[in-house]
C-alpha atoms as a PDB file:
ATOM      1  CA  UNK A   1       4.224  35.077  46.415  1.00  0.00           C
ATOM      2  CA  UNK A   2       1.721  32.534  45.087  1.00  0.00           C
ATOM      3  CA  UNK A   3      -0.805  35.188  43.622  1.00  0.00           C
ATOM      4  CA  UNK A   4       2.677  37.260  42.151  1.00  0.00           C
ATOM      5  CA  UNK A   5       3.606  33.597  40.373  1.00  0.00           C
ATOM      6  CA  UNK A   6       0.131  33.520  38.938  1.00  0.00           C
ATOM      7  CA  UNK A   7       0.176  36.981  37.595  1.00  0.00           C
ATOM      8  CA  UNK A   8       3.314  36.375  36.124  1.00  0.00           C
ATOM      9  CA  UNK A   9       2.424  33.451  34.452  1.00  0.00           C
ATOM     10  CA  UNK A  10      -0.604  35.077  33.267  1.00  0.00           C
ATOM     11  CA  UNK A  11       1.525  37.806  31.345  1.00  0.00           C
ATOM     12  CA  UNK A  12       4.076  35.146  29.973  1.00  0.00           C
ATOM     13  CA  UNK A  13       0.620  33.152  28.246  1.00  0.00           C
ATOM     14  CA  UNK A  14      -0.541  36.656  26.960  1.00  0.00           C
ATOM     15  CA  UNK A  15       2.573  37.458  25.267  1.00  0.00           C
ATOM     16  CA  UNK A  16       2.873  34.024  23.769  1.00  0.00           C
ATOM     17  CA  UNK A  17      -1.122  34.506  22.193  1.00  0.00           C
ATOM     18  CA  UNK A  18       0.561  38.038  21.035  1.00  0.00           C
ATOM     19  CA  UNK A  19       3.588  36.650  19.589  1.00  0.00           C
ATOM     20  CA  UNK A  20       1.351  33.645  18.156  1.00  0.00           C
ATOM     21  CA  UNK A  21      -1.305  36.239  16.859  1.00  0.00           C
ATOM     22  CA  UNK A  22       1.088  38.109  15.294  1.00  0.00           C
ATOM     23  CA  UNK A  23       3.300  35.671  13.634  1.00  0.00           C
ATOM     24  CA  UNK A  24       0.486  33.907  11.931  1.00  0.00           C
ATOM     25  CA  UNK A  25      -0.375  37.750  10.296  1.00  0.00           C
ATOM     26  CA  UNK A  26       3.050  37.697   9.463  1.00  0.00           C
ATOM     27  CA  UNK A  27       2.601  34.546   7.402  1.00  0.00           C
ATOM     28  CA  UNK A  28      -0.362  35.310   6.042  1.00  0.00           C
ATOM     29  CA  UNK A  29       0.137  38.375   4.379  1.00  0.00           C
ATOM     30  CA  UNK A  30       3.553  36.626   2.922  1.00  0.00           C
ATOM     31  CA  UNK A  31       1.352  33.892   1.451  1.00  0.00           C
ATOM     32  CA  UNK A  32      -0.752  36.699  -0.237  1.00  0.00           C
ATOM     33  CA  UNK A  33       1.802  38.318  -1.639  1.00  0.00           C
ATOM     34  CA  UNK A  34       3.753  34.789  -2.864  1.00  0.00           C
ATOM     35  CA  UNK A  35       0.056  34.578  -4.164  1.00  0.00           C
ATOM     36  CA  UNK A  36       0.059  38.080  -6.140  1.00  0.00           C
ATOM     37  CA  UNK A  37       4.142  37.257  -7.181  1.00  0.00           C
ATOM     38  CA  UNK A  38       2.200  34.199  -9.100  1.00  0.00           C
ATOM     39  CA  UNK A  39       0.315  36.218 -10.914  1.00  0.00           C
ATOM     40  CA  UNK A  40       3.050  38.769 -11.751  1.00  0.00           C
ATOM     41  CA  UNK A  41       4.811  36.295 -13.399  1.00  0.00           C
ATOM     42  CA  UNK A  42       2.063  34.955 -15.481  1.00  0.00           C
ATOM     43  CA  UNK A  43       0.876  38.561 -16.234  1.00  0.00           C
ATOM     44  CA  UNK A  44       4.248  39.279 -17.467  1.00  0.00           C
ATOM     45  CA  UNK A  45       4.510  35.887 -19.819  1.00  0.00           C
ATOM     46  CA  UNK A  46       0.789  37.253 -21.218  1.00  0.00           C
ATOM     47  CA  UNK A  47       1.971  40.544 -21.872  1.00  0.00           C
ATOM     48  CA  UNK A  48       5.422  39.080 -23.335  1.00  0.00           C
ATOM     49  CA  UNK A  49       3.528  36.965 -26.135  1.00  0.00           C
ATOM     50  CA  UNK A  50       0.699  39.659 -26.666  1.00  0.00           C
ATOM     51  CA  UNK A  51       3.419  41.578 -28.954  1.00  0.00           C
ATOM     52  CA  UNK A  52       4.132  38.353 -30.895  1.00  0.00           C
ATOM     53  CA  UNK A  53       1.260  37.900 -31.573  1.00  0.00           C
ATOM     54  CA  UNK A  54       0.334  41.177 -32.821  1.00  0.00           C
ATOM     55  CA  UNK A  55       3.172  40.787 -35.108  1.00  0.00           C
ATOM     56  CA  UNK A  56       2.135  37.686 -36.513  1.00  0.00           C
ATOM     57  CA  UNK A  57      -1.102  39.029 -37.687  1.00  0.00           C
ATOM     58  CA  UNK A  58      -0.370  42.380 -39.085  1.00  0.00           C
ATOM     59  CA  UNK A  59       0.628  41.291 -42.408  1.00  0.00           C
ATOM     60  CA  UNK A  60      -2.985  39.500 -42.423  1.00  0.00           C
ATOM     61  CA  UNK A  61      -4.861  42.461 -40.824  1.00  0.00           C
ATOM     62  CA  UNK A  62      -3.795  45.337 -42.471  1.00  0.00           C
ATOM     63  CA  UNK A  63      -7.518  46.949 -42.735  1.00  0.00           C
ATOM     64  CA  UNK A  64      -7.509  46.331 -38.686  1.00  0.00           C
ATOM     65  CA  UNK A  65      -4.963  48.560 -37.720  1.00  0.00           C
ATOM     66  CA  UNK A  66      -6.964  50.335 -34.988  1.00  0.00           C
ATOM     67  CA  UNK A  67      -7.781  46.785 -33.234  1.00  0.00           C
ATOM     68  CA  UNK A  68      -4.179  46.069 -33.395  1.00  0.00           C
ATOM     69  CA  UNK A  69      -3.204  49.402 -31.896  1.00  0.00           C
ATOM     70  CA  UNK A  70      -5.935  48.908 -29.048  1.00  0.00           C
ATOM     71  CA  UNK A  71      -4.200  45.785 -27.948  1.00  0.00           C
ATOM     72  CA  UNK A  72      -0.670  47.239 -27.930  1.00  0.00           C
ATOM     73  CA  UNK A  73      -1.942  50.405 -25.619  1.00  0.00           C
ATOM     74  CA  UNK A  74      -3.985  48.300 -23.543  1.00  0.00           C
ATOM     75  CA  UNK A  75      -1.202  45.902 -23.340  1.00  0.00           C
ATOM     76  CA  UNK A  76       0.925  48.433 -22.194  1.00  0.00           C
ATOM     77  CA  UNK A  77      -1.574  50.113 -19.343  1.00  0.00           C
ATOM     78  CA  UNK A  78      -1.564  46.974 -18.214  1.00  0.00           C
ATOM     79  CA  UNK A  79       2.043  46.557 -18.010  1.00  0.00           C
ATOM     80  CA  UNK A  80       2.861  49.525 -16.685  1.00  0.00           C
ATOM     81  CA  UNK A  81       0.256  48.979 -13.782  1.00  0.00           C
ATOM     82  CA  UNK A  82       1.206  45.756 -13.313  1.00  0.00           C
ATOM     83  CA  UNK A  83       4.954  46.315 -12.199  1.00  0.00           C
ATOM     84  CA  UNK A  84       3.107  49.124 -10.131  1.00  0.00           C
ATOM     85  CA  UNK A  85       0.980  46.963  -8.338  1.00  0.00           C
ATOM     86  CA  UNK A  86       4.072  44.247  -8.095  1.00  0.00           C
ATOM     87  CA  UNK A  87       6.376  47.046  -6.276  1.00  0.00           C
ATOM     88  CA  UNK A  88       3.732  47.212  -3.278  1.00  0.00           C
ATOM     89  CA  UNK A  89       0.767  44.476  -3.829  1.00  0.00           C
ATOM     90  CA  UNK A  90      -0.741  45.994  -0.369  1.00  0.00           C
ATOM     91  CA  UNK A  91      -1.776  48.943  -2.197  1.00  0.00           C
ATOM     92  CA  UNK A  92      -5.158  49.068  -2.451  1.00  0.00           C
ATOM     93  CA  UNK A  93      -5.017  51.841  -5.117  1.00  0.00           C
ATOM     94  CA  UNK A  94      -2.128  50.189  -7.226  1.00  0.00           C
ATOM     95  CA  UNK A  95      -3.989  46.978  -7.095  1.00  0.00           C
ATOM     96  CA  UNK A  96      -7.514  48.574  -7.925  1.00  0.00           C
ATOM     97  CA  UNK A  97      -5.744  50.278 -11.384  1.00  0.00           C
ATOM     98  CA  UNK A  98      -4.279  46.683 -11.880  1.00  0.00           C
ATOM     99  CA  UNK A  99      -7.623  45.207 -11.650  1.00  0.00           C
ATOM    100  CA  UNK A 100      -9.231  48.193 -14.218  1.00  0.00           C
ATOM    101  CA  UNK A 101      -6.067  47.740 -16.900  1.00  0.00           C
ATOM    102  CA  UNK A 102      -6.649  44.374 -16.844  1.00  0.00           C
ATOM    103  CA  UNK A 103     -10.275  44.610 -17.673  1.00  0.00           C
ATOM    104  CA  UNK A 104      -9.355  46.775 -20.424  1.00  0.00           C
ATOM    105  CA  UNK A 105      -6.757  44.379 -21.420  1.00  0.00           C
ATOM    106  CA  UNK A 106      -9.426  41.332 -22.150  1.00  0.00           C
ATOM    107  CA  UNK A 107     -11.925  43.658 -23.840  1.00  0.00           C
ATOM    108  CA  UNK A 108      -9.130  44.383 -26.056  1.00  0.00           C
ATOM    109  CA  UNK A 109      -7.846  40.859 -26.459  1.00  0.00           C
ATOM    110  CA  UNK A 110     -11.609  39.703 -26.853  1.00  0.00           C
ATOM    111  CA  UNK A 111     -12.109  42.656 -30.153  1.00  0.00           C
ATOM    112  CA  UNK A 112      -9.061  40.980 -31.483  1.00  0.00           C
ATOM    113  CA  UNK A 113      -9.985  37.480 -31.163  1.00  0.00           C
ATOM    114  CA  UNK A 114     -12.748  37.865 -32.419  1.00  0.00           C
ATOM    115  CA  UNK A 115     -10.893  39.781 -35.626  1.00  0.00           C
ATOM    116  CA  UNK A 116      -9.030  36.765 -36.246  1.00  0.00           C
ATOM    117  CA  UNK A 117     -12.477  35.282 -36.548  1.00  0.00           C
ATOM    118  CA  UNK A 118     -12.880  37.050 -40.016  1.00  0.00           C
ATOM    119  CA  UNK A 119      -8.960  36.082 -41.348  1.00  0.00           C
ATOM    120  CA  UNK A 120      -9.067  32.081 -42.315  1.00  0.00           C
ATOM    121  CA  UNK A 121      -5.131  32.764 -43.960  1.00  0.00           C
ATOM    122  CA  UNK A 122      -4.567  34.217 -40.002  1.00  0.00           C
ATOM    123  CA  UNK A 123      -6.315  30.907 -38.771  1.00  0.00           C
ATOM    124  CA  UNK A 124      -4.043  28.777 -40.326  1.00  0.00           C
ATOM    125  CA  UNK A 125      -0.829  30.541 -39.703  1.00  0.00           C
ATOM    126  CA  UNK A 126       1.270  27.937 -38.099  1.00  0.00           C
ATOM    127  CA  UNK A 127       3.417  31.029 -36.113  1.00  0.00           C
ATOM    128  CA  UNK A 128       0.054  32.672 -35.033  1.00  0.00           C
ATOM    129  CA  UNK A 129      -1.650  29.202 -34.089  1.00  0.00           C
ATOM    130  CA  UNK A 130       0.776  28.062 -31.859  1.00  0.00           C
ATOM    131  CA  UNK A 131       1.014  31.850 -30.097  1.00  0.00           C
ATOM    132  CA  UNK A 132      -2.671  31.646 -29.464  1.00  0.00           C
ATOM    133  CA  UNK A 133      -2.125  28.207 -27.819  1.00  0.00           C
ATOM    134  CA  UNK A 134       0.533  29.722 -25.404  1.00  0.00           C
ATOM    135  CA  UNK A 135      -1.787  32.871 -25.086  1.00  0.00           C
ATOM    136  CA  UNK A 136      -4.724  30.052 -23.883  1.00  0.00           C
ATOM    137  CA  UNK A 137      -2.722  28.752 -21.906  1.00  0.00           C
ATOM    138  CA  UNK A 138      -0.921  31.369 -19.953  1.00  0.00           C
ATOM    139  CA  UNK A 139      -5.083  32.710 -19.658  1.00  0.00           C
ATOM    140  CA  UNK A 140      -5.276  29.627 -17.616  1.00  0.00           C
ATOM    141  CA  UNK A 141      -2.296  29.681 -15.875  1.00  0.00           C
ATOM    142  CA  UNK A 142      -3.534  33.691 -14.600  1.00  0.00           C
ATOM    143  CA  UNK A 143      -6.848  32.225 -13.618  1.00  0.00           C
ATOM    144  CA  UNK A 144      -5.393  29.719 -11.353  1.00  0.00           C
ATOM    145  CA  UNK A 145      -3.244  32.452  -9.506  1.00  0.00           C
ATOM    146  CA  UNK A 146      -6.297  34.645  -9.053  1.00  0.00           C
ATOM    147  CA  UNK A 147      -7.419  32.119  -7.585  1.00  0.00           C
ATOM    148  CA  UNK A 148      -4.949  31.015  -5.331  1.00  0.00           C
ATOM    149  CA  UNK A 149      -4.292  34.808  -4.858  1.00  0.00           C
ATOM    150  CA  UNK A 150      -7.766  35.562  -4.018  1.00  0.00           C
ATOM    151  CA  UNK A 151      -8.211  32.141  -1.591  1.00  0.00           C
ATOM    152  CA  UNK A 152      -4.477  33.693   0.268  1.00  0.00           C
ATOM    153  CA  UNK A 153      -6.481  37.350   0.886  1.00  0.00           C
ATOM    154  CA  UNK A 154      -9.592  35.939   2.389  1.00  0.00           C
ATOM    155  CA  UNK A 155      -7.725  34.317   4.750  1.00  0.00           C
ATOM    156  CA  UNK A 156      -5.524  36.959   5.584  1.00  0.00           C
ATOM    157  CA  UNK A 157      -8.507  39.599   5.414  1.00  0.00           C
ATOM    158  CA  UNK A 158     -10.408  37.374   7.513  1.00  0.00           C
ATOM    159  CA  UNK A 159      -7.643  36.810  10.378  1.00  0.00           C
ATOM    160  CA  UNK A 160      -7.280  40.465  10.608  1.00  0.00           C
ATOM    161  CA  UNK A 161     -11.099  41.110  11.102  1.00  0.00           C
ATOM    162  CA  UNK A 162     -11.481  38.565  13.894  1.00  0.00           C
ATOM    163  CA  UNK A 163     -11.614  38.648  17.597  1.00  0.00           C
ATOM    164  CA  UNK A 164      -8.357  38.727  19.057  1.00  0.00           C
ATOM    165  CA  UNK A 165      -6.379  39.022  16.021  1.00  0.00           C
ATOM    166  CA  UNK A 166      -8.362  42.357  14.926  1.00  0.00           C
ATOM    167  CA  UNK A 167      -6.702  43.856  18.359  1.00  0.00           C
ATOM    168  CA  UNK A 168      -3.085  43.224  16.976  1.00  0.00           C
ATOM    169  CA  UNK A 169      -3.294  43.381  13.297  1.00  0.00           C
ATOM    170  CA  UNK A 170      -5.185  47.030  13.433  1.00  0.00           C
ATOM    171  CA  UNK A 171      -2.344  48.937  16.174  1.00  0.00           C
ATOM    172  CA  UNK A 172       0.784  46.947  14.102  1.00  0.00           C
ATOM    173  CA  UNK A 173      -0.504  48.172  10.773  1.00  0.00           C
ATOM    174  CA  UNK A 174      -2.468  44.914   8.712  1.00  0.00           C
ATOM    175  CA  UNK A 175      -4.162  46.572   6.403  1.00  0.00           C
ATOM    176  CA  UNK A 176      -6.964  45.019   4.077  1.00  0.00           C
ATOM    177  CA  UNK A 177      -5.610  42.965   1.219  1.00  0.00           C
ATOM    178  CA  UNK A 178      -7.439  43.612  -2.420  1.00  0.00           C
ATOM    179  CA  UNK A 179      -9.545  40.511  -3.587  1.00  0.00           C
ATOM    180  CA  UNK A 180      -8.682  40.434  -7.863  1.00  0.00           C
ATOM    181  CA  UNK A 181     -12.309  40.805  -8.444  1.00  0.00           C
ATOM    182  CA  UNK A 182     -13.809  41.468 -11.933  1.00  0.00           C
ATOM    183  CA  UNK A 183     -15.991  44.386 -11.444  1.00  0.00           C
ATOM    184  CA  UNK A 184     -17.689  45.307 -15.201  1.00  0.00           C
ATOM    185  CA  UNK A 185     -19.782  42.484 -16.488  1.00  0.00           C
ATOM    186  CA  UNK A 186     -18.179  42.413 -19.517  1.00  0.00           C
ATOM    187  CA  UNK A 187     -15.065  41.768 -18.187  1.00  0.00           C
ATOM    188  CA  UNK A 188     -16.063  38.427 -17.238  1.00  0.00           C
ATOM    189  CA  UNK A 189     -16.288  37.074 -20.552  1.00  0.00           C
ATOM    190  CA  UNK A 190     -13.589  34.960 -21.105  1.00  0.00           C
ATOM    191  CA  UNK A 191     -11.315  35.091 -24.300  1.00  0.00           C
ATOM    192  CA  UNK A 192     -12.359  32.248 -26.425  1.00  0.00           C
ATOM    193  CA  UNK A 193      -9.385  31.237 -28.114  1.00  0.00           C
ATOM    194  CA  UNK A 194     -10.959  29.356 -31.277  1.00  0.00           C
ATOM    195  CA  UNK A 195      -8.488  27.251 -34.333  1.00  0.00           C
END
């Protein structure tokens, strides 16, 4: 009776480690996808005042009409794979063309910066001025939730890889998050937002 008791208490601990193991995956893939919803919504304000500002300076950069479309399609690519990505963040492939657009984006962005360079009536545009403020800012705000994004995944990524968890999160389907890592060189550059 004694050796039943201590079986059966056995089996209660292990399915309290299970139901502990698995309820902390639970929360952790939540907090990376709170994390990605963070940068949705500053990847949305970005791509909101991108067209704004590309209004603002066409009347000052008529000879740049190629940069100007660049930024639009790029803006758009990015857009497009953002809400994507935002439909099922755990999708590695979704995520990786978010990641690529995105690169593509700040090349773009950085080309037409530096195009505003050349325009000192553009510079002094109070519309334009105060667009590339919010544009700096919102650049800052996306940073942040990479971050925090990025900080949420290693976690999770790192739970899932280690002894016990790896024997619950592998059978109940935790699959690897995608860090937001900048992969091209280039991309790294950030957008120097100069008036």
């Amino acid at each position: 009776m004694l050796t039943l008791l201590i079986i059966l208490a056995i089996i209660v601990i292990l399915v309290f480690i299970f139901i502990g193991i698995y309820n902390k995956l639970v929360v952790l893939r939540n907090r990376w996808k709170n994390a990605f919803a963070q940068i949705d919504v500053q990847l949305k304000r970005r791509y909101d005042l991108i067209p704004n500002l590309v209004e603002s300076a066409k009347a000052y950069l008529k000879h740049e009409k190629e940069t100007l479309e660049n930024v639009i399609k790029a803006r758009n690519q990015a857009s497009a794979a953002c809400n994507s990505a935002a439909s099922n963040p755990a999708d590695q492939g979704k995520m990786k063309e978010l990641i690529g657009s995105e690169g593509i984006l700040s090349g773009a962005m950085g080309r037409l910066i530096a195009t505003f360079e050349q325009y000192p009536d553009l510079k002094a545009n109070q519309t334009v001025s105060q667009l590339m403020e919010e544009l700096s800012s919102t650049e800052n705000k996306v940073s942040f939730a990479r971050q925090a994004y990025n900080d949420a995944v290693m976690q999770y990524n790192t739970t899932c890889e280690t002894f016990p968890s790896l024997l619950i999160a592998k059978p109940f389907g935790f699959k690897e998050a995608v860090l937001f890592e900048i992969k091209n060189e280039t991309e790294r550059e950030t957008v120097k937002v100069k008036f």
